[in-house]
Structures are given as C-alpha cells and as structure tokens.
PDB file of N, CA and C in Angstrom:
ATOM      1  N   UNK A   1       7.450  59.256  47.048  1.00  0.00           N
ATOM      2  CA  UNK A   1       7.412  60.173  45.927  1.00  0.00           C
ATOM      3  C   UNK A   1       8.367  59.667  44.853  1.00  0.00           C
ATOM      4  N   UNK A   2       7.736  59.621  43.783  1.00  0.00           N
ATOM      5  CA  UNK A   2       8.778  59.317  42.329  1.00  0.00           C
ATOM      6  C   UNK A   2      10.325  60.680  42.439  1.00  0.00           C
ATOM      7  N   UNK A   3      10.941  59.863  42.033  1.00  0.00           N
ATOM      8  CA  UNK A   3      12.465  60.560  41.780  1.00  0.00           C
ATOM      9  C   UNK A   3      12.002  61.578  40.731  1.00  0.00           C
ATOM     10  N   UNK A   4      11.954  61.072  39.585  1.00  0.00           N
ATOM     11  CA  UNK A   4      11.503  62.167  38.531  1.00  0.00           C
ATOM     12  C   UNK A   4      10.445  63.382  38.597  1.00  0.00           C
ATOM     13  N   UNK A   5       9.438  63.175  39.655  1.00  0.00           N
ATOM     14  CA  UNK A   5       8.708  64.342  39.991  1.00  0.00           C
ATOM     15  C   UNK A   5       9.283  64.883  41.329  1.00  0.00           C
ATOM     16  N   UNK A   6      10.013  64.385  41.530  1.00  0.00           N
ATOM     17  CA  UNK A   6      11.052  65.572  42.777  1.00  0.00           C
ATOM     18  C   UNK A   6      11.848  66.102  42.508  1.00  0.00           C
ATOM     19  N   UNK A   7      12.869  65.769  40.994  1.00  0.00           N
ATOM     20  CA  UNK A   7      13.954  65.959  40.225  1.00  0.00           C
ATOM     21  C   UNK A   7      12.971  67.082  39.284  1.00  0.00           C
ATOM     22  N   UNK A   8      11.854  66.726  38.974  1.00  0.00           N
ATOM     23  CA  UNK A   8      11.292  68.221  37.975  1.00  0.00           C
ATOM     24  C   UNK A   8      11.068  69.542  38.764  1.00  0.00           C
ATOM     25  N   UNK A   9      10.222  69.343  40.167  1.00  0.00           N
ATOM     26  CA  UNK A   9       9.885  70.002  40.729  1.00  0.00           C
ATOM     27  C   UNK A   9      10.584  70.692  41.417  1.00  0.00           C
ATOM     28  N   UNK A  10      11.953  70.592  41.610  1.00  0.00           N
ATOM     29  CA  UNK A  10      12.961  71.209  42.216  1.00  0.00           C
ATOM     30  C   UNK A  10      13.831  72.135  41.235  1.00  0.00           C
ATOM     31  N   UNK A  11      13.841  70.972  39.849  1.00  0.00           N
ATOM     32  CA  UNK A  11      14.445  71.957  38.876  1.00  0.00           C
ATOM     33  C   UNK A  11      13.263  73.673  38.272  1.00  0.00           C
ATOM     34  N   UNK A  12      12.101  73.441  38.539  1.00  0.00           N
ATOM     35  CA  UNK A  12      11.452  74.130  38.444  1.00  0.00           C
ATOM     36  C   UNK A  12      11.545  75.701  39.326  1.00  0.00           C
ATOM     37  N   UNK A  13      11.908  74.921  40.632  1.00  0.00           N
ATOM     38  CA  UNK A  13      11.971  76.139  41.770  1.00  0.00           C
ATOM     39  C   UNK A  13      13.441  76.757  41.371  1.00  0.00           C
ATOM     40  N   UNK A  14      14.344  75.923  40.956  1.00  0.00           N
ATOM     41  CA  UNK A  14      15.556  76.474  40.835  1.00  0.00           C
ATOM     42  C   UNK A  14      15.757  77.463  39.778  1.00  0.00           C
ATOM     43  N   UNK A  15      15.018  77.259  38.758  1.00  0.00           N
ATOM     44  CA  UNK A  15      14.526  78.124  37.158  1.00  0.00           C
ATOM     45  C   UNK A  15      14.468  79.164  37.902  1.00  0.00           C
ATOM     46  N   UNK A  16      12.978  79.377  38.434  1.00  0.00           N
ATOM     47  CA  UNK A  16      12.123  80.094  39.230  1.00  0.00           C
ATOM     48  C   UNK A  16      13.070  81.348  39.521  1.00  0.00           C
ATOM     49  N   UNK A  17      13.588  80.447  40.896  1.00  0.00           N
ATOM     50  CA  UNK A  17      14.825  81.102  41.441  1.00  0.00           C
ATOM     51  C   UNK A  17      15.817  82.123  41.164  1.00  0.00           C
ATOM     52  N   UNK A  18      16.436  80.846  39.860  1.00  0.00           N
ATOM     53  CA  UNK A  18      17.444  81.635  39.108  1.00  0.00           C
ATOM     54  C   UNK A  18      16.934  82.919  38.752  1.00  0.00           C
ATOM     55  N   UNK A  19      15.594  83.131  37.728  1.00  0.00           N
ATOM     56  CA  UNK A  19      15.966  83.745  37.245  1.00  0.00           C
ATOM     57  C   UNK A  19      14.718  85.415  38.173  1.00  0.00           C
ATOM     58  N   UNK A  20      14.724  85.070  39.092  1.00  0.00           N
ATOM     59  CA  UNK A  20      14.470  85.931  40.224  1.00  0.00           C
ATOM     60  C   UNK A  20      16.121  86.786  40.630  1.00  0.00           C
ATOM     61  N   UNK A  21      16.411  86.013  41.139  1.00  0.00           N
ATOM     62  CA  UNK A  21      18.166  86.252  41.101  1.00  0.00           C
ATOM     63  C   UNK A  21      18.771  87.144  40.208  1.00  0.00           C
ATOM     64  N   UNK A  22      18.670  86.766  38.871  1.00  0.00           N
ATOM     65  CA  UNK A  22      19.017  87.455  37.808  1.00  0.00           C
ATOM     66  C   UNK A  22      18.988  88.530  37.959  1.00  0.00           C
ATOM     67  N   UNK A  23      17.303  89.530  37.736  1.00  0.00           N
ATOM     68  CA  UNK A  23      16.821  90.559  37.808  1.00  0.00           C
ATOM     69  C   UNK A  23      17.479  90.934  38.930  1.00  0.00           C
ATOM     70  N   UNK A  24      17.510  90.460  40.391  1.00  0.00           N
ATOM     71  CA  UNK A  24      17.911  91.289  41.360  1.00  0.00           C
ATOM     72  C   UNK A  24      16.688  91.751  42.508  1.00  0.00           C
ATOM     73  N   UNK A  25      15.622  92.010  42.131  1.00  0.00           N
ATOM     74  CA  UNK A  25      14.943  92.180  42.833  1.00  0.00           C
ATOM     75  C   UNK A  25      13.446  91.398  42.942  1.00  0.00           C
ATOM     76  N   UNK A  26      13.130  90.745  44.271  1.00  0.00           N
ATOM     77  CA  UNK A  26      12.481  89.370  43.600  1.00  0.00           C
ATOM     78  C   UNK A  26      10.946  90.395  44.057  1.00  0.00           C
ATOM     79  N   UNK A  27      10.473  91.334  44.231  1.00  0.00           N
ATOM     80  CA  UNK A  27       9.046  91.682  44.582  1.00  0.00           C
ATOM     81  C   UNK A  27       8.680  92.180  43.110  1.00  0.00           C
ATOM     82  N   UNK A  28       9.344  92.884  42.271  1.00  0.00           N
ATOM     83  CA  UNK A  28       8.473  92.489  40.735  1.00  0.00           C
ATOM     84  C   UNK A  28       7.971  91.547  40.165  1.00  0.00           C
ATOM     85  N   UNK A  29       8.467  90.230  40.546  1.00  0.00           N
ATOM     86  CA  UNK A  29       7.850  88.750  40.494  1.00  0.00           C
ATOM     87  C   UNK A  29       6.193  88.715  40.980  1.00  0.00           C
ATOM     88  N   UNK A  30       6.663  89.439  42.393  1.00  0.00           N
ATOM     89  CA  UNK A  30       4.943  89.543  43.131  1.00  0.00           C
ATOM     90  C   UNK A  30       4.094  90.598  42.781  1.00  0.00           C
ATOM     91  N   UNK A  31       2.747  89.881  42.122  1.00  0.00           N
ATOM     92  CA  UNK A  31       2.082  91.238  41.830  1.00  0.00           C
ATOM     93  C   UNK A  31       0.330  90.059  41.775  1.00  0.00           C
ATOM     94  N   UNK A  32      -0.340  90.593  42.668  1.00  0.00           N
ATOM     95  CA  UNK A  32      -1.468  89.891  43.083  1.00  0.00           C
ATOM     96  C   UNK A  32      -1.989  89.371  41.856  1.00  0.00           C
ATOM     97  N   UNK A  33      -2.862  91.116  41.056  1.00  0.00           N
ATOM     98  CA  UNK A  33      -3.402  90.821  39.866  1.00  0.00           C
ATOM     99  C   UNK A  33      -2.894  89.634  38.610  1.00  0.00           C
ATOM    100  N   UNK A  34      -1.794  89.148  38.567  1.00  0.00           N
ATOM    101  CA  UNK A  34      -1.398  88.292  37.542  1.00  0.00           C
ATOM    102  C   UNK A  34      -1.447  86.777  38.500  1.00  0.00           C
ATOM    103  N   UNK A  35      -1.343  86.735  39.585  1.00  0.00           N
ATOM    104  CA  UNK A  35      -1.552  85.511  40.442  1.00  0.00           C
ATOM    105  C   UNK A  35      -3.290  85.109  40.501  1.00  0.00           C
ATOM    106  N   UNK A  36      -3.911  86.135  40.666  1.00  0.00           N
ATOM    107  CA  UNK A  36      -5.551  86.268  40.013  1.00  0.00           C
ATOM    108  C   UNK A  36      -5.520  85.871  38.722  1.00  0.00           C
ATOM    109  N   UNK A  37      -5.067  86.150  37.624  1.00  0.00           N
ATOM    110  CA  UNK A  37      -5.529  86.003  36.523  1.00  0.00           C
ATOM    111  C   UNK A  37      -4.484  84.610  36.082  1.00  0.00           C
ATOM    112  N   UNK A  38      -3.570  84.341  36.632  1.00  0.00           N
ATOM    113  CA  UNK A  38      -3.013  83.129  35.623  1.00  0.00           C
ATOM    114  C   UNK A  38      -3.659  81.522  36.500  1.00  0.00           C
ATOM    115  N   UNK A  39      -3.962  81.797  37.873  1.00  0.00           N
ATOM    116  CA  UNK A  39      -4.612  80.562  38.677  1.00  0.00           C
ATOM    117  C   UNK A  39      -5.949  80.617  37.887  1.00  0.00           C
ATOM    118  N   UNK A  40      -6.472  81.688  38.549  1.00  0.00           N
ATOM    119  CA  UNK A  40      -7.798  82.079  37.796  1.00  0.00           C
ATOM    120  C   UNK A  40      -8.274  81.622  36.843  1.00  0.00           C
ATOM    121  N   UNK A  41      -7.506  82.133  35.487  1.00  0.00           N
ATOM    122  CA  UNK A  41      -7.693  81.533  34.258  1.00  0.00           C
ATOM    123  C   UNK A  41      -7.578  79.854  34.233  1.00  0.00           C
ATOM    124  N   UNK A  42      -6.259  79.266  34.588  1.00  0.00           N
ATOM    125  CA  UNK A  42      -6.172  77.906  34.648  1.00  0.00           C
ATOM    126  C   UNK A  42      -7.451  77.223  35.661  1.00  0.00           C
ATOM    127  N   UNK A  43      -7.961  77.648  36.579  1.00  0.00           N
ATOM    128  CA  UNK A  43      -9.077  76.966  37.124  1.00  0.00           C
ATOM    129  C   UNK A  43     -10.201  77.322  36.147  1.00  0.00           C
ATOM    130  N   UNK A  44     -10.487  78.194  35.711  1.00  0.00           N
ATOM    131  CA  UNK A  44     -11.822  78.097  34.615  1.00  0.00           C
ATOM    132  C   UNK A  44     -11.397  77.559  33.568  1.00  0.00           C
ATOM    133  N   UNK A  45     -10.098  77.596  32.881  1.00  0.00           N
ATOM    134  CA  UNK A  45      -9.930  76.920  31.816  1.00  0.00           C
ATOM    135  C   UNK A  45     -10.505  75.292  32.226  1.00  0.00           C
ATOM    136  N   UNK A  46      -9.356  74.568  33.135  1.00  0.00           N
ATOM    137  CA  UNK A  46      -9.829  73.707  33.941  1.00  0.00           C
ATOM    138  C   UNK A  46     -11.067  72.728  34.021  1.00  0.00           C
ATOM    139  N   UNK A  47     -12.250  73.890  34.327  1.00  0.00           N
ATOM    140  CA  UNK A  47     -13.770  73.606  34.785  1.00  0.00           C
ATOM    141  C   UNK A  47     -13.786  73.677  33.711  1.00  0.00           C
ATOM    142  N   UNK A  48     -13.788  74.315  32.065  1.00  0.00           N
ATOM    143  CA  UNK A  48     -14.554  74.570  31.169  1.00  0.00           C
ATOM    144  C   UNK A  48     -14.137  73.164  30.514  1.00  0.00           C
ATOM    145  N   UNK A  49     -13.297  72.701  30.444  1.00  0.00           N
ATOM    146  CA  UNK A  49     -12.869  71.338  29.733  1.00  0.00           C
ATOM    147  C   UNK A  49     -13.203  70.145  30.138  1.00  0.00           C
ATOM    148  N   UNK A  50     -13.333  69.987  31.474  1.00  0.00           N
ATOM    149  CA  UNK A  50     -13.734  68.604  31.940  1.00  0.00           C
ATOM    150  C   UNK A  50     -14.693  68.941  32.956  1.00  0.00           C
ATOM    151  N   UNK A  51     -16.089  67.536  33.598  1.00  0.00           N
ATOM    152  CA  UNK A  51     -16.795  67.436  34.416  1.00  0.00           C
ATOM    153  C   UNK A  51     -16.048  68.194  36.098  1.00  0.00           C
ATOM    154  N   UNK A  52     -17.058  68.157  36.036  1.00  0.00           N
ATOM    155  CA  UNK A  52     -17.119  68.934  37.751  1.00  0.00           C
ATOM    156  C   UNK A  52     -16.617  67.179  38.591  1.00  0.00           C
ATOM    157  N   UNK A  53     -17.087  66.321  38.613  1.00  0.00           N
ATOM    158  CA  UNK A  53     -16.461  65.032  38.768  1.00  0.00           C
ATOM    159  C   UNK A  53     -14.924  65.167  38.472  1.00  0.00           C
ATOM    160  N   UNK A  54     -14.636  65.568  37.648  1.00  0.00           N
ATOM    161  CA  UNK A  54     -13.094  65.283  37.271  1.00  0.00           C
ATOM    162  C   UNK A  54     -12.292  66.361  37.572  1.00  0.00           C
ATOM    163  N   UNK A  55     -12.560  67.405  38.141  1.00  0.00           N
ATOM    164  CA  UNK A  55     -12.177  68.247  38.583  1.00  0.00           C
ATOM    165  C   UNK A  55     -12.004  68.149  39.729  1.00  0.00           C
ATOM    166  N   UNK A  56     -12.735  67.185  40.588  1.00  0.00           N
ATOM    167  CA  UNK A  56     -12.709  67.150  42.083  1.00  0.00           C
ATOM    168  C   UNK A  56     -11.721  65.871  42.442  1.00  0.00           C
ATOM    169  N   UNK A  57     -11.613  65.357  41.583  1.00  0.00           N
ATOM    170  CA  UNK A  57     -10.671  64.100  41.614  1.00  0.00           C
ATOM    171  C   UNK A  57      -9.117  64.243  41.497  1.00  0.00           C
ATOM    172  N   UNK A  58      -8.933  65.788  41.137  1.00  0.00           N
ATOM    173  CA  UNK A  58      -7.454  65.989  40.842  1.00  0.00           C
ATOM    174  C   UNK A  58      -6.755  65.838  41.907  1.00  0.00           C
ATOM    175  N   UNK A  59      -7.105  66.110  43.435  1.00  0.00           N
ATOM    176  CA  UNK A  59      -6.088  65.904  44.473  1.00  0.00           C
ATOM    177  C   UNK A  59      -6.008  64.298  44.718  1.00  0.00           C
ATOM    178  N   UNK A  60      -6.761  63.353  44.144  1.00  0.00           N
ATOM    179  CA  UNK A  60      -6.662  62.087  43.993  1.00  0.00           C
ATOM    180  C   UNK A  60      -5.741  61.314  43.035  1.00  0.00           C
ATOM    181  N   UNK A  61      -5.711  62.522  42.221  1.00  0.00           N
ATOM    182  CA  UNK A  61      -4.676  62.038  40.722  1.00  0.00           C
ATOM    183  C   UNK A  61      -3.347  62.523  41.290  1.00  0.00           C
ATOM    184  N   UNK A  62      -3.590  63.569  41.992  1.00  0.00           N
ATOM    185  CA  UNK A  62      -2.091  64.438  42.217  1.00  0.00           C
ATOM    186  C   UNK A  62      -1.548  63.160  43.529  1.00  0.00           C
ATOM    187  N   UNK A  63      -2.103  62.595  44.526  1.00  0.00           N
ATOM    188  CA  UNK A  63      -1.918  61.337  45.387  1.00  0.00           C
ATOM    189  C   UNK A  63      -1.172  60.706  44.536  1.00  0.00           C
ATOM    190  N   UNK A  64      -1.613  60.040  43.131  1.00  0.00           N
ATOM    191  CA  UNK A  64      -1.060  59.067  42.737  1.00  0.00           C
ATOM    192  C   UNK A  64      -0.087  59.094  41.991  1.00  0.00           C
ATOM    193  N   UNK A  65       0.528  60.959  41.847  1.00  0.00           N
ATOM    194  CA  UNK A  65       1.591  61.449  40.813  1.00  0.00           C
ATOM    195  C   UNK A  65       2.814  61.261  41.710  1.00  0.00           C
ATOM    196  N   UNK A  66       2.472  61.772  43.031  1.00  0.00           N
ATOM    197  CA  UNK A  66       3.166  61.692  43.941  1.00  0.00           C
ATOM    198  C   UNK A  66       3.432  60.547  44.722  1.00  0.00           C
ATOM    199  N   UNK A  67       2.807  59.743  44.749  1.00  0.00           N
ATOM    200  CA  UNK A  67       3.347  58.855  45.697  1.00  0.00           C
ATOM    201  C   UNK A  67       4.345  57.499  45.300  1.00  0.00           C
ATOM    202  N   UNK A  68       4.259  57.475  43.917  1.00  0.00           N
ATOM    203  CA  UNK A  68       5.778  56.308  43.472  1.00  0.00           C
ATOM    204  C   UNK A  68       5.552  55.275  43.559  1.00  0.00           C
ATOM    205  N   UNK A  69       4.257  54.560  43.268  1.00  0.00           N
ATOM    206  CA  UNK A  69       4.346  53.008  43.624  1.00  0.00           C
ATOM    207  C   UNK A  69       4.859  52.422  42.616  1.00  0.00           C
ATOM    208  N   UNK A  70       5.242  51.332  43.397  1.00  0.00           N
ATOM    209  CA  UNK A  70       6.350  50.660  42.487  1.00  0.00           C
ATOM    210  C   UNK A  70       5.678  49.224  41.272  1.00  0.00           C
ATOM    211  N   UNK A  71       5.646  49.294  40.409  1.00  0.00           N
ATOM    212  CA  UNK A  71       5.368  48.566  39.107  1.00  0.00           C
ATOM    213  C   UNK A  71       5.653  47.483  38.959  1.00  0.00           C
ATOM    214  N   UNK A  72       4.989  46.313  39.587  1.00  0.00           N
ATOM    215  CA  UNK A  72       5.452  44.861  39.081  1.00  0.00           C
ATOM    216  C   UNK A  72       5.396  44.646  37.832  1.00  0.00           C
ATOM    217  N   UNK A  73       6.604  44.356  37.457  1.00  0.00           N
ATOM    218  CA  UNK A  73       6.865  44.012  35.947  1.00  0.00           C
ATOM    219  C   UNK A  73       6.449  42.759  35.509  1.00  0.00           C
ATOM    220  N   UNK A  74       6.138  41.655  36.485  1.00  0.00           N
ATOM    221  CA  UNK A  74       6.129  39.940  35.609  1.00  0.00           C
ATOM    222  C   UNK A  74       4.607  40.010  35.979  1.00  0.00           C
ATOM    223  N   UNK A  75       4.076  41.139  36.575  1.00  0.00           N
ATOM    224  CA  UNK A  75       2.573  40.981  36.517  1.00  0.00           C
ATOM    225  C   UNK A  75       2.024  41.588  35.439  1.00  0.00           C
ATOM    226  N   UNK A  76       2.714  43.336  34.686  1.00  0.00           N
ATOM    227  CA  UNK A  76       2.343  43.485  33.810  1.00  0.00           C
ATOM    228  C   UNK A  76       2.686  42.361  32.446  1.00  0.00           C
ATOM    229  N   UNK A  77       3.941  42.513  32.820  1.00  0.00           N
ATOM    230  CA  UNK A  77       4.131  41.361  31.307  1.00  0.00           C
ATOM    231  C   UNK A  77       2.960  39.932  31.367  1.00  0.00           C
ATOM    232  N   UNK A  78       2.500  39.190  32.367  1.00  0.00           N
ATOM    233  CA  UNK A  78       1.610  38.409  32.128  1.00  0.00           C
ATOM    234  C   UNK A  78       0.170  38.767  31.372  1.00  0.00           C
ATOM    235  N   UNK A  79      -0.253  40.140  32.062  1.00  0.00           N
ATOM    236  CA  UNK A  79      -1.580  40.685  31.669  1.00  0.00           C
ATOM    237  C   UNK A  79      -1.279  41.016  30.022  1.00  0.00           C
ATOM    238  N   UNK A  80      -0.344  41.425  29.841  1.00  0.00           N
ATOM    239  CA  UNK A  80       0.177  41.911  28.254  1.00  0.00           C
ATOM    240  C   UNK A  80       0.089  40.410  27.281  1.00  0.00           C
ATOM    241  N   UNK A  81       0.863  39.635  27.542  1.00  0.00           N
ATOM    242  CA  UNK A  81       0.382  38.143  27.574  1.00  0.00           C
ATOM    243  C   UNK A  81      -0.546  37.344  27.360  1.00  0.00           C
ATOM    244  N   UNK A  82      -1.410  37.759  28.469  1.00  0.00           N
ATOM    245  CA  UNK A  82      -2.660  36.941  28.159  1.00  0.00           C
ATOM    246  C   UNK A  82      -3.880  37.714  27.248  1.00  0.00           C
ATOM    247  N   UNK A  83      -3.445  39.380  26.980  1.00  0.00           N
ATOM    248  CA  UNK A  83      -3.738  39.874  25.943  1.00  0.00           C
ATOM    249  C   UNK A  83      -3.657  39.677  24.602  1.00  0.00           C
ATOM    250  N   UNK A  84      -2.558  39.385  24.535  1.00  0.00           N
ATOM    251  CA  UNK A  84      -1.881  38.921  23.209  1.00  0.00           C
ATOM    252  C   UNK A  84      -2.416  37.489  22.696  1.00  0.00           C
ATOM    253  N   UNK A  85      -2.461  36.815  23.484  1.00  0.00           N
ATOM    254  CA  UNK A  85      -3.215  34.979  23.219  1.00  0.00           C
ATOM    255  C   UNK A  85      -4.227  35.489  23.247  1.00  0.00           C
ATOM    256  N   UNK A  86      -5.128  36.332  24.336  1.00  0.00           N
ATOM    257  CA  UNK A  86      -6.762  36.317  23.469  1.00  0.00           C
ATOM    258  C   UNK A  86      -6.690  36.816  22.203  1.00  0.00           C
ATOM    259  N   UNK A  87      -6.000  37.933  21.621  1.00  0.00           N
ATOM    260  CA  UNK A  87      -6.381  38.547  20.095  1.00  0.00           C
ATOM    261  C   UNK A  87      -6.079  37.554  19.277  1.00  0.00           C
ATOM    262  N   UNK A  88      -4.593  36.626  19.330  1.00  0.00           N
ATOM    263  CA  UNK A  88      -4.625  35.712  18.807  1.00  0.00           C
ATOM    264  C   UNK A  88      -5.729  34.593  18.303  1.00  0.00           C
ATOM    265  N   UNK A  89      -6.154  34.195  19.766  1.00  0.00           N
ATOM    266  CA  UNK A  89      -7.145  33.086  19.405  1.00  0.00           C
ATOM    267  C   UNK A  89      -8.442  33.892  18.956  1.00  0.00           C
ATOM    268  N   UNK A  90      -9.499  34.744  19.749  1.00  0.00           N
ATOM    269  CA  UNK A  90     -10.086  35.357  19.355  1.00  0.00           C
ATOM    270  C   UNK A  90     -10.700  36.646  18.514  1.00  0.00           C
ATOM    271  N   UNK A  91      -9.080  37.368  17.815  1.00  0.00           N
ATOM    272  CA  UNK A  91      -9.348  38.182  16.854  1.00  0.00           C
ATOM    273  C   UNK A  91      -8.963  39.569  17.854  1.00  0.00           C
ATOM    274  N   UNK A  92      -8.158  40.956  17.034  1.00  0.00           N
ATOM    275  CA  UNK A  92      -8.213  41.962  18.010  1.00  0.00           C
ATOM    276  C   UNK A  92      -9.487  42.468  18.426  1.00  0.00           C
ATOM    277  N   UNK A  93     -10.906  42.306  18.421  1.00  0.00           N
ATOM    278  CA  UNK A  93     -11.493  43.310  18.239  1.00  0.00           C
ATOM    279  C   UNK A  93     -12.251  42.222  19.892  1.00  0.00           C
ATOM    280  N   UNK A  94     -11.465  40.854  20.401  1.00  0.00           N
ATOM    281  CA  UNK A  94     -11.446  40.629  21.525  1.00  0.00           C
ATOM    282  C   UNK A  94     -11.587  41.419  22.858  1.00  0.00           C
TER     283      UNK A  94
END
C-alpha cells in the first residue's frame, strides 16, 4: 500500500473521529436514511456518468490505488526520451 493513501485514509478516520468526539455523542452520526441517500446518490451519480464497463472495473482501479508499485524511473525517463527524438525527427503530431 502507498504511504500517502494510508497517511490520507487514516487522517480521514481521525477527522471523522474527532469530530464525533466533539459533539459527544457518536449515534447522531448514525442515521440509516442519509447512509441510503449519500451511497445511494454517489452510486447513481456514478452509473449515470460512466459505462457500466467502467463501473465494474473500479475494484480493479481501487487494486491499483492501493497496492504501491514501485516506479522505475530510468525506464520512464527512456520512454520520455525516445518520445522526445520521435517528435523531433518526425514532427509532434508523431
């Protein structure tokens, strides 16, 4: 898992938390009907914006948010590279 999405996601619960804490009593937080309507809404919003394909692919995207692979740098910089010499020789539209 990436540092930065364990470092957000924790600061998130801690927000959360806090400000559960605050108030004092954390079951006003829980209330079904708004857990219905704010998932709810975000899954039809969701479906209404993109393919049914791309919707089913999100636990595939969420795999790859999460899992941290690590970025060879002298492989991107080559591909960037040999980008740059084709527009050169052959024009950007290469």
């Amino acid at each position: 898992m990436d540092l930065a999405t364990l470092i957000g996601l924790l600061i998130g619960v801690v927000l959360v938390a806090g400000a559960i804490l605050l108030e004092g009593d954390a079951i006003i937080y829980i209330s079904l009907n708004s857990v219905m309507i704010v998932l709810g809404g975000t899954l039809a919003a969701t479906m209404i914006s993109f393919t049914l394909n791309e919707v089913a692919n999100v636990f595939k995207i969420l795999g790859v948010a999460f899992a941290g692979k690590k970025t060879d740098m002298d492989e991107v910089t080559n591909i960037l590279v040999g980008f740059a010499e084709k527009a050169r020789r052959e024009g950007l539209l290469a």
